[in-house]
N, C-alpha and C. Protein backbone atom coordinates (compact mmCIF):
# COMPACT_ATOMS: atom_id res chain seq x y z
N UNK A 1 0.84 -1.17 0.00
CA UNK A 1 0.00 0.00 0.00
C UNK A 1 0.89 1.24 0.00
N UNK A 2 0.70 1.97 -1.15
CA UNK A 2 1.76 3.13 -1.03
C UNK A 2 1.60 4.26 -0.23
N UNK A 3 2.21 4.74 0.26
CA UNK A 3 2.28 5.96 1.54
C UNK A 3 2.19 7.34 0.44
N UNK A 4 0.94 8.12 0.77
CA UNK A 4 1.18 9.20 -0.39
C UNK A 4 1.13 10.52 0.70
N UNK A 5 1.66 10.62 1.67
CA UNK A 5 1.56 11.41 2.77
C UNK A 5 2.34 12.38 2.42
N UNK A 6 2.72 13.99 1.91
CA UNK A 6 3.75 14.86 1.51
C UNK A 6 4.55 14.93 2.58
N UNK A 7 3.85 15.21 4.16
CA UNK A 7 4.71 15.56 4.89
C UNK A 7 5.76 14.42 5.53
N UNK A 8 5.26 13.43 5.02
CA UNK A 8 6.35 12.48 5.83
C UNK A 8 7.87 12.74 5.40
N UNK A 9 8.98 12.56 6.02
CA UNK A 9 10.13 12.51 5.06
C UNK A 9 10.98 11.28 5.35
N UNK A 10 10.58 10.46 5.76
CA UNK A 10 10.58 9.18 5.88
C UNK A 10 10.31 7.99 5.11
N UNK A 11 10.36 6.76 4.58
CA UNK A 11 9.37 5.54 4.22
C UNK A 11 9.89 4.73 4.60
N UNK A 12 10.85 4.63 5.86
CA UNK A 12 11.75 2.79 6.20
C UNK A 12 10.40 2.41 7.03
N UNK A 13 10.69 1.05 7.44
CA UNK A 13 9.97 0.49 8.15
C UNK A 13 9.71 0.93 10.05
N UNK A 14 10.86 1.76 10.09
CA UNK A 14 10.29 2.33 11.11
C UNK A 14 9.48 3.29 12.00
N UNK A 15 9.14 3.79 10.55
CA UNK A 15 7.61 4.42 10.64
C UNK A 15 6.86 3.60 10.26
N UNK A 16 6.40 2.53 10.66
CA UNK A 16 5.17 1.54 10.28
C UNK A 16 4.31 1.42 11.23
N UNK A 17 5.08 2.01 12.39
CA UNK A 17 3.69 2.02 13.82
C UNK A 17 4.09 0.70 13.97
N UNK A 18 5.41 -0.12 13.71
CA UNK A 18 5.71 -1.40 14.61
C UNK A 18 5.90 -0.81 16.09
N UNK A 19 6.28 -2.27 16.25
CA UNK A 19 6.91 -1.91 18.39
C UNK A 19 8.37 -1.21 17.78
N UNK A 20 8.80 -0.35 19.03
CA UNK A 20 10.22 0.12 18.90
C UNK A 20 11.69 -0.49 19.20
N UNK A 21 12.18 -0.23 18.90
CA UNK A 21 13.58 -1.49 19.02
C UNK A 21 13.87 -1.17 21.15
N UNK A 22 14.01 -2.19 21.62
CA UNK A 22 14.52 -2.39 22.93
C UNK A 22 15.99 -1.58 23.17
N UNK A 23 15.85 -0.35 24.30
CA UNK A 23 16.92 0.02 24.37
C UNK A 23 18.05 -1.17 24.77
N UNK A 24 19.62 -0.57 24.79
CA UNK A 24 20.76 -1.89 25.44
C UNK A 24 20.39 -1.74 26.99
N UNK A 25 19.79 -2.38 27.31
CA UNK A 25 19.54 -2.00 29.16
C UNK A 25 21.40 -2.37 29.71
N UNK A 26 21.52 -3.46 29.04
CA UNK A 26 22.91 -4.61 30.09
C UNK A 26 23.74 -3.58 29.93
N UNK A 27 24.18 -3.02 28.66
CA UNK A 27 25.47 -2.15 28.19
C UNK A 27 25.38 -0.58 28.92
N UNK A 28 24.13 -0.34 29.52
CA UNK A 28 23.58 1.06 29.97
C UNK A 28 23.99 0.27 31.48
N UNK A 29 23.62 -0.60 32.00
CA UNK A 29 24.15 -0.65 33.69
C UNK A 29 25.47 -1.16 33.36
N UNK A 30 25.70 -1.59 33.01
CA UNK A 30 27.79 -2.01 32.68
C UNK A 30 28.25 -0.57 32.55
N UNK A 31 27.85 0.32 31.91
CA UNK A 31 28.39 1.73 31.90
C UNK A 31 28.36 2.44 32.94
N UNK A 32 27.26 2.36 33.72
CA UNK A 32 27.40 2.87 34.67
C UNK A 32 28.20 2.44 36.02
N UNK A 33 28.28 1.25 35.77
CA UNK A 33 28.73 0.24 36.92
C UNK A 33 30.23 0.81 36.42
N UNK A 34 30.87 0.75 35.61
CA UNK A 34 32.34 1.42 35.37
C UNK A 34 32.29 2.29 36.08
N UNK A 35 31.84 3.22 35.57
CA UNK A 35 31.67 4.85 35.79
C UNK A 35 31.50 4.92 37.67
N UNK A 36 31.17 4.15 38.22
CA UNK A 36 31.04 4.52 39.28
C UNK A 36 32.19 3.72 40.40
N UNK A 37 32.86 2.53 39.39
CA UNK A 37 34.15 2.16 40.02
C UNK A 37 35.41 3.11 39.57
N UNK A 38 35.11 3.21 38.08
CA UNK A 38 36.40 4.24 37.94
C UNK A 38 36.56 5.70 38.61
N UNK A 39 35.55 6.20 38.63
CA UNK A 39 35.59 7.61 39.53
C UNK A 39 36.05 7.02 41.52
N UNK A 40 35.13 6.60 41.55
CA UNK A 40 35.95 5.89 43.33
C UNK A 40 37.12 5.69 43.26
N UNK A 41 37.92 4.90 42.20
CA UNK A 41 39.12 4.78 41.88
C UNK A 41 40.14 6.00 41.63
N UNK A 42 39.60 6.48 40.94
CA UNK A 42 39.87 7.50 40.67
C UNK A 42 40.52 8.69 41.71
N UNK A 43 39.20 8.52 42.74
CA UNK A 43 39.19 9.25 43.97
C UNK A 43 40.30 8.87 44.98
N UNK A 44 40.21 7.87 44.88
CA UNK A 44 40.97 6.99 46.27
C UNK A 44 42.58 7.25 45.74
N UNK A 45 42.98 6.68 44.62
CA UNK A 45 44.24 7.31 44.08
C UNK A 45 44.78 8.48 44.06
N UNK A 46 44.07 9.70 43.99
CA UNK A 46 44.37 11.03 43.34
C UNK A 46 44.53 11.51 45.16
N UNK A 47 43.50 10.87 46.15
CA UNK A 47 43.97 11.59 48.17
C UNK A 47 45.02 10.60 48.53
N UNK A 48 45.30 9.36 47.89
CA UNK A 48 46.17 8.40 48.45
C UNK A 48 48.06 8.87 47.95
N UNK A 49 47.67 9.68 46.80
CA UNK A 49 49.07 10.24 46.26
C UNK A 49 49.80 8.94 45.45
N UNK A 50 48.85 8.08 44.68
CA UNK A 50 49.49 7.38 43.66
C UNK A 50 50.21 8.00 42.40
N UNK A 51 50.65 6.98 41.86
CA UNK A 51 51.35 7.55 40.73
C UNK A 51 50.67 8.33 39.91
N UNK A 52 50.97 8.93 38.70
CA UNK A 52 50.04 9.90 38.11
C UNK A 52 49.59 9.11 36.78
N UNK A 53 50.01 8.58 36.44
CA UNK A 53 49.72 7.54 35.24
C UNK A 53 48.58 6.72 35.98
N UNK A 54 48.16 6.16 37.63
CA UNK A 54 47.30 5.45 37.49
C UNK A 54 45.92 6.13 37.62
N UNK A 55 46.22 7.37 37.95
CA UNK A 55 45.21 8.61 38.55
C UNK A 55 44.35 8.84 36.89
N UNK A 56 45.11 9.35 36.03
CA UNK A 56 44.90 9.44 34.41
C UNK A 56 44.06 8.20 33.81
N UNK A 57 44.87 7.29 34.06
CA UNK A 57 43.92 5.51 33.52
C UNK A 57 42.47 5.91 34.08
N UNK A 58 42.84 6.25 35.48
CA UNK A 58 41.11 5.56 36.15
C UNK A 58 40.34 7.32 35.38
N UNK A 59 41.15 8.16 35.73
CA UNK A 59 40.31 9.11 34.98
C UNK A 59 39.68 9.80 33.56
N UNK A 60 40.69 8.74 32.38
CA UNK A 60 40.14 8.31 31.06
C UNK A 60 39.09 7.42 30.98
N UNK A 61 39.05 6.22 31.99
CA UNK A 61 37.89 5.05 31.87
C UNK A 61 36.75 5.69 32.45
N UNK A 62 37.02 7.00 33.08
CA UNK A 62 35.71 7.42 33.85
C UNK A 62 34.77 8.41 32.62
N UNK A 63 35.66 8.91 31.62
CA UNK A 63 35.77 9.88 30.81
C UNK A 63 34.91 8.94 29.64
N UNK A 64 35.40 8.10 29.38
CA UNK A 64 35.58 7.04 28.45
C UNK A 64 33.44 6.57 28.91
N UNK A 65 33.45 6.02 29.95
CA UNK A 65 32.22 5.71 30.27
C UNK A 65 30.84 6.84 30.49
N UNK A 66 31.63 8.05 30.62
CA UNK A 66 30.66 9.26 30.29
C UNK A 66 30.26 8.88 29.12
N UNK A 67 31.47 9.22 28.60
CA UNK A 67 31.02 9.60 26.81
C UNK A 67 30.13 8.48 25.75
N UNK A 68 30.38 7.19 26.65
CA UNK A 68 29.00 5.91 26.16
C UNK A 68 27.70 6.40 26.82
N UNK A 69 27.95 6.65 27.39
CA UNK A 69 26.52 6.97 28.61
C UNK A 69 25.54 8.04 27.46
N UNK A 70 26.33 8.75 27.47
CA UNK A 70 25.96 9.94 26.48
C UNK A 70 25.51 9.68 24.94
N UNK A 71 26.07 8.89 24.73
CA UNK A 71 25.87 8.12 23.05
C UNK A 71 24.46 7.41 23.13
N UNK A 72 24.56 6.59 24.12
CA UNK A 72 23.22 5.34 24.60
C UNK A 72 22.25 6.77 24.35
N UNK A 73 22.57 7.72 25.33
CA UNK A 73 21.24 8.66 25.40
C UNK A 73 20.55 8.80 24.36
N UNK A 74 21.71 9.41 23.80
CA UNK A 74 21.47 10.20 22.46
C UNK A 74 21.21 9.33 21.09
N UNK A 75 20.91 8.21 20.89
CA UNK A 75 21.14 7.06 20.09
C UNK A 75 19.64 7.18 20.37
N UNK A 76 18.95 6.53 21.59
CA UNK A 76 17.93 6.52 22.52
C UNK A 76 17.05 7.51 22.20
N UNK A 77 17.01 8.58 21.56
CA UNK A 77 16.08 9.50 21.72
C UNK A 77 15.79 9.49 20.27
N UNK A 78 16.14 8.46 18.99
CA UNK A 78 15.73 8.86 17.78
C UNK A 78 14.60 7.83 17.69
């Protein structure tokens, strides 16, 4: 049945009024579950006066797990 709608600017199948695809729930709590060991880590290193290379690691993986967090969102909202 052809779609003769002007305003659509669309025709994939996901405008068909199917169900919507399942967000990643597992990969959204694994991200966060980082994010909340690497920042503690993070923390505990940077008052404990560790080296500075391990302070950086835990504070790229914390960086690193923002910036998925943020993608999921934003992926999530189309």
């Amino acid at each position: 049945m052809p779609d003769n709608d002007p305003y659509r600017l669309t025709r994939g199948p996901a405008h068909e009024g199917g169900p919507r695809p399942e967000p990643p729930r597992v990969g959204r709590a694994l991200l966060w579950l980082l994010l909340v060991l690497s920042a503690a880590a993070n923390t505990v290193t940077s008052l404990a006066g560790a080296a500075t290379a391990v302070s950086l690691a835990c504070g790229l993986v914390t960086a690193a797990s923002v910036t998925g967090l943020v993608v999921l969102r934003l992926r999530g909202r189309r």
